[in-house]
C-alpha atoms as a PDB file:
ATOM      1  CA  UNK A   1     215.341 198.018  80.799  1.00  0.00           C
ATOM      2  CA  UNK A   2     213.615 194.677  79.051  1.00  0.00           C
ATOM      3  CA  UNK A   3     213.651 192.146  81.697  1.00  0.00           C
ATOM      4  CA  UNK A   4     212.018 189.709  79.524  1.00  0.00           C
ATOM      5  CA  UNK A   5     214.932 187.361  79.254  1.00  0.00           C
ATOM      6  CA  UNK A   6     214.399 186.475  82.772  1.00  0.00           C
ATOM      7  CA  UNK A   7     211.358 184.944  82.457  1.00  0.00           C
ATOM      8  CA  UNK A   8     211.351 181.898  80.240  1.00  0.00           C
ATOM      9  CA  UNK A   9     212.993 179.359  82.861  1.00  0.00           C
ATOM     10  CA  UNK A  10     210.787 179.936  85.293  1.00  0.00           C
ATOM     11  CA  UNK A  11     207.655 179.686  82.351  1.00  0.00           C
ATOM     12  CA  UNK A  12     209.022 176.412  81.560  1.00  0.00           C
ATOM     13  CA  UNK A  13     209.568 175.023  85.132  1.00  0.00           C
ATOM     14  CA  UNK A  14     206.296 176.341  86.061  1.00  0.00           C
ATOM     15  CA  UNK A  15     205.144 174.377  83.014  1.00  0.00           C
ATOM     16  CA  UNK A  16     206.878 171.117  84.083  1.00  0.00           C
ATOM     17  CA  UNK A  17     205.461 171.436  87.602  1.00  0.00           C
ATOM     18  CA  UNK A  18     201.801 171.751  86.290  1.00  0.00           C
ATOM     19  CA  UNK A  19     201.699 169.005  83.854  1.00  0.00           C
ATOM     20  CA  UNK A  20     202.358 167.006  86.836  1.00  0.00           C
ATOM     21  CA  UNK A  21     199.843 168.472  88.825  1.00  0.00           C
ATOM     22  CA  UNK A  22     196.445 167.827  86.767  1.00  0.00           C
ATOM     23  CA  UNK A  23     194.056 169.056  87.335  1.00  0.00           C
ATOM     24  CA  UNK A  24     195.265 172.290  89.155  1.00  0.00           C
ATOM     25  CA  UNK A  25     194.085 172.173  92.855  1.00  0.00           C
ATOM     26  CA  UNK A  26     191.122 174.203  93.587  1.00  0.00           C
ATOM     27  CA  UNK A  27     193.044 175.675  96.025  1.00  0.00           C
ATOM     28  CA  UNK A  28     195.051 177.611  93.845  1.00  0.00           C
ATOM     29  CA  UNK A  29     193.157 177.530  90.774  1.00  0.00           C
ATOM     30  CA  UNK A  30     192.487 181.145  90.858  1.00  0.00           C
ATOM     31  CA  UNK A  31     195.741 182.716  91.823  1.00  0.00           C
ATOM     32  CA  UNK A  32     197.520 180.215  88.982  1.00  0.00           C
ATOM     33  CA  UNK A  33     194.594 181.048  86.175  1.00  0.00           C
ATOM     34  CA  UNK A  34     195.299 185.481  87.093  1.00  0.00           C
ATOM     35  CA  UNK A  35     198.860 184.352  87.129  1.00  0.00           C
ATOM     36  CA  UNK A  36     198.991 182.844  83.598  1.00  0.00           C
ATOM     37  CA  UNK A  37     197.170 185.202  82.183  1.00  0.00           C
ATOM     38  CA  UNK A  38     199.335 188.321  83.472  1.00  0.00           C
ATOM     39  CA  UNK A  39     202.114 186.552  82.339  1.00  0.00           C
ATOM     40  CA  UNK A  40     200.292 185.529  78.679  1.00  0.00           C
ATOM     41  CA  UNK A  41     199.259 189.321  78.011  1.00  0.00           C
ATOM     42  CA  UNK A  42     202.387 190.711  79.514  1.00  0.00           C
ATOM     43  CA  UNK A  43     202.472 194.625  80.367  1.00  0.00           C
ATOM     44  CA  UNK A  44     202.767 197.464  78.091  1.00  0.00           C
ATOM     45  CA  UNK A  45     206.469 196.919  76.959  1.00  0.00           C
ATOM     46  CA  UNK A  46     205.142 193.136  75.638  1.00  0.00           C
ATOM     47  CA  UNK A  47     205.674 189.829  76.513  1.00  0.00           C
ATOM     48  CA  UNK A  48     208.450 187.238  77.203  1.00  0.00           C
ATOM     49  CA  UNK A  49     208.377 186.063  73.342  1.00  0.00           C
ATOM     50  CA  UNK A  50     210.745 182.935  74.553  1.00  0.00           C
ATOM     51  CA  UNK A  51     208.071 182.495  77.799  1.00  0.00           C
ATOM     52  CA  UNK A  52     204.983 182.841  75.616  1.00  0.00           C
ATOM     53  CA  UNK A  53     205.299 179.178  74.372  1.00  0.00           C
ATOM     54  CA  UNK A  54     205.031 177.445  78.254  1.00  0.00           C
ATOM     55  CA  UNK A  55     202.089 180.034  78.760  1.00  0.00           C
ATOM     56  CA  UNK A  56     200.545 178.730  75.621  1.00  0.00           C
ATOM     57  CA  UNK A  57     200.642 175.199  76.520  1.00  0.00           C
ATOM     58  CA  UNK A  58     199.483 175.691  80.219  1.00  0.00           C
ATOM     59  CA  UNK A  59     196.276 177.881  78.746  1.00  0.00           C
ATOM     60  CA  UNK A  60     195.788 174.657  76.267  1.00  0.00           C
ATOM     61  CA  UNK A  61     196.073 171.941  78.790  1.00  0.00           C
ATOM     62  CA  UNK A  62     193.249 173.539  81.078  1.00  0.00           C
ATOM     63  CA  UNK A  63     190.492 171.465  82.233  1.00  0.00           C
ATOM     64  CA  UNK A  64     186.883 172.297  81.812  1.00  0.00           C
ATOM     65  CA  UNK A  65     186.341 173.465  85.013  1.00  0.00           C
ATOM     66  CA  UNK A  66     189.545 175.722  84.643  1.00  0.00           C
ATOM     67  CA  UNK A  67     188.329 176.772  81.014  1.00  0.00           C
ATOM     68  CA  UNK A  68     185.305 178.205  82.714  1.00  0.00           C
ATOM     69  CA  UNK A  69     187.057 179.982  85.301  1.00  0.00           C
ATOM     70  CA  UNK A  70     189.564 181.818  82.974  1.00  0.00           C
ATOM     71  CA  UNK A  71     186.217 182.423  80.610  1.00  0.00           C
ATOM     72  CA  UNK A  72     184.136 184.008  83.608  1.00  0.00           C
ATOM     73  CA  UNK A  73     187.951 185.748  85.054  1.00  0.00           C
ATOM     74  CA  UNK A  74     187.792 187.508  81.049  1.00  0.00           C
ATOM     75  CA  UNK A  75     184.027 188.197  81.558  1.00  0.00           C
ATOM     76  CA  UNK A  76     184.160 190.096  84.759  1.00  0.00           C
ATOM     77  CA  UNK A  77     187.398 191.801  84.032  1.00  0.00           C
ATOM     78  CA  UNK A  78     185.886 193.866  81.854  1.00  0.00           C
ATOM     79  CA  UNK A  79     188.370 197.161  81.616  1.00  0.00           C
ATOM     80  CA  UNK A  80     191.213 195.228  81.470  1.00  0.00           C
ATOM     81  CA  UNK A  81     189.778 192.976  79.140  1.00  0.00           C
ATOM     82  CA  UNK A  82     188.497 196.560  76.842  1.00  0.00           C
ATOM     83  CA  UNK A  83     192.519 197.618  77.842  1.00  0.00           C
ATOM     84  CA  UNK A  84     193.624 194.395  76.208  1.00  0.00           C
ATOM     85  CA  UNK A  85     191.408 194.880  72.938  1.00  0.00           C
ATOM     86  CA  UNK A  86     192.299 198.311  72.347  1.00  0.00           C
ATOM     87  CA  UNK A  87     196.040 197.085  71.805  1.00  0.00           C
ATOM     88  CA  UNK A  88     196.225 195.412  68.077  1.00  0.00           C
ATOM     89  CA  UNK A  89     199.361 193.187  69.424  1.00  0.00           C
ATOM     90  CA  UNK A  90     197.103 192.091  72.911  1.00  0.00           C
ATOM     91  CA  UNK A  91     194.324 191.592  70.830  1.00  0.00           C
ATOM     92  CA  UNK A  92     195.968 189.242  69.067  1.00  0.00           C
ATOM     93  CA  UNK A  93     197.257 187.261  71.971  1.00  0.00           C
ATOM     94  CA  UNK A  94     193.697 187.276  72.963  1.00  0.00           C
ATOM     95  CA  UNK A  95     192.524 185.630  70.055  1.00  0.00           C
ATOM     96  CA  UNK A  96     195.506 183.115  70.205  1.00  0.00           C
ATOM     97  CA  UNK A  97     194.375 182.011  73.286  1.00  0.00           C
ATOM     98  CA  UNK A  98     190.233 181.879  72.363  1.00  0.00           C
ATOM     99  CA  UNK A  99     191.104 179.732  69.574  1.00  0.00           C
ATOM    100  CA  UNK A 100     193.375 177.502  71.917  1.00  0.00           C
ATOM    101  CA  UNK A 101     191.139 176.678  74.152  1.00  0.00           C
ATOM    102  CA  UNK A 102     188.336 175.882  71.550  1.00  0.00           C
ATOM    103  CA  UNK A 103     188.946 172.225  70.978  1.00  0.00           C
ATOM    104  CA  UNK A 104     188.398 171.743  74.922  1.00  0.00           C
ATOM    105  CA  UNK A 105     185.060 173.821  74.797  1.00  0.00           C
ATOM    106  CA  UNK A 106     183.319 171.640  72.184  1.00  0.00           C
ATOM    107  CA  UNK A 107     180.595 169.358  73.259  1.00  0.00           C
ATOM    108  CA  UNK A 108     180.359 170.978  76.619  1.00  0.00           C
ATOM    109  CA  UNK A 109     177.234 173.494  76.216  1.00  0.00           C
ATOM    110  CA  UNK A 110     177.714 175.336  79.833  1.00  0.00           C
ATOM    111  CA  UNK A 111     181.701 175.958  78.096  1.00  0.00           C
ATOM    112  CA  UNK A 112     179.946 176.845  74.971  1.00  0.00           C
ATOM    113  CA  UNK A 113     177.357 179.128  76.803  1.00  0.00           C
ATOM    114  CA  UNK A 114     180.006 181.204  78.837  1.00  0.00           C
ATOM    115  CA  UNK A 115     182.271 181.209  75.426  1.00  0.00           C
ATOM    116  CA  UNK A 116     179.148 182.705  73.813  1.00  0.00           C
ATOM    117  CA  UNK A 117     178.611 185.269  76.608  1.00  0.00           C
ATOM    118  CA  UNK A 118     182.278 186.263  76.467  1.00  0.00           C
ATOM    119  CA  UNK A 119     182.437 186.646  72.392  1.00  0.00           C
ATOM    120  CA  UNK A 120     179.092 188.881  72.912  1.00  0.00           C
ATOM    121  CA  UNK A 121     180.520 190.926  75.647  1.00  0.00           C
ATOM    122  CA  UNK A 122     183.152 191.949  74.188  1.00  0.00           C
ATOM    123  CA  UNK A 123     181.884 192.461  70.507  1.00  0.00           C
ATOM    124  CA  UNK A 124     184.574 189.647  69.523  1.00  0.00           C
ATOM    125  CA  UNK A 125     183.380 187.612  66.234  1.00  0.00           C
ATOM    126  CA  UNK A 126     184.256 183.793  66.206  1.00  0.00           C
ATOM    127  CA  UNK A 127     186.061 182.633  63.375  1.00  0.00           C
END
């Protein structure tokens, strides 16, 4: 049974709760960081298309120092990162939410660095 229609109201409280909370505590920075990004990628049914917006925004509004956590999270995740690409629909999400995050990894070369590892890594081109 699709469950997805469950999920946007809590996707766009969440949302509401962490635009008031910047930046995210670094407390739970990495259970909130895993937790978007299960949510963002979904499982292998798909995604909450109506919950995918709020996930969108969160990933957008990260700070640097959250940036670089998700980017080093994608870098050691390796299988399920290699599970994600070998899905055209994930892969797409995944490039959704590298080209989101680009505007807040310009100018900082440690961001830029890490980006770089995580584009080579994974064979990914930059467009």
């Amino acid at each position: 049974m699709n469950n997805f229609y469950n999920e946007p109201p809590f996707a766009e409280r969440l949302d509401e709760i962490v635009s008031q909370i910047k930046p995210i505590s670094s407390v739970i920075r990495e259970s909130f960081i895993n937790e978007i990004l299960t949510c963002y990628f979904g499982n292998q049914y798909g995604v909450s298309d109506a919950a995918l917006p709020f996930y969108k925004k969160m990933i957008q509004n990260l700070t640097p120092k959250e940036i670089d956590y998700l980017l080093r999270l994608l870098i050691n995740k390796n299988e399920e990162v290699k599970e994600i690409l070998r899905k055209s629909w994930k892969k797409q999400l995944l490039t959704e939410l590298i080209e989101s995050i680009m505007p807040n990894i310009k100018g900082n070369d440690d961001l830029t660095n890490i980006y770089k590892q995580f584009l080579k890594q994974y064979k990914i081109t930059n467009s």
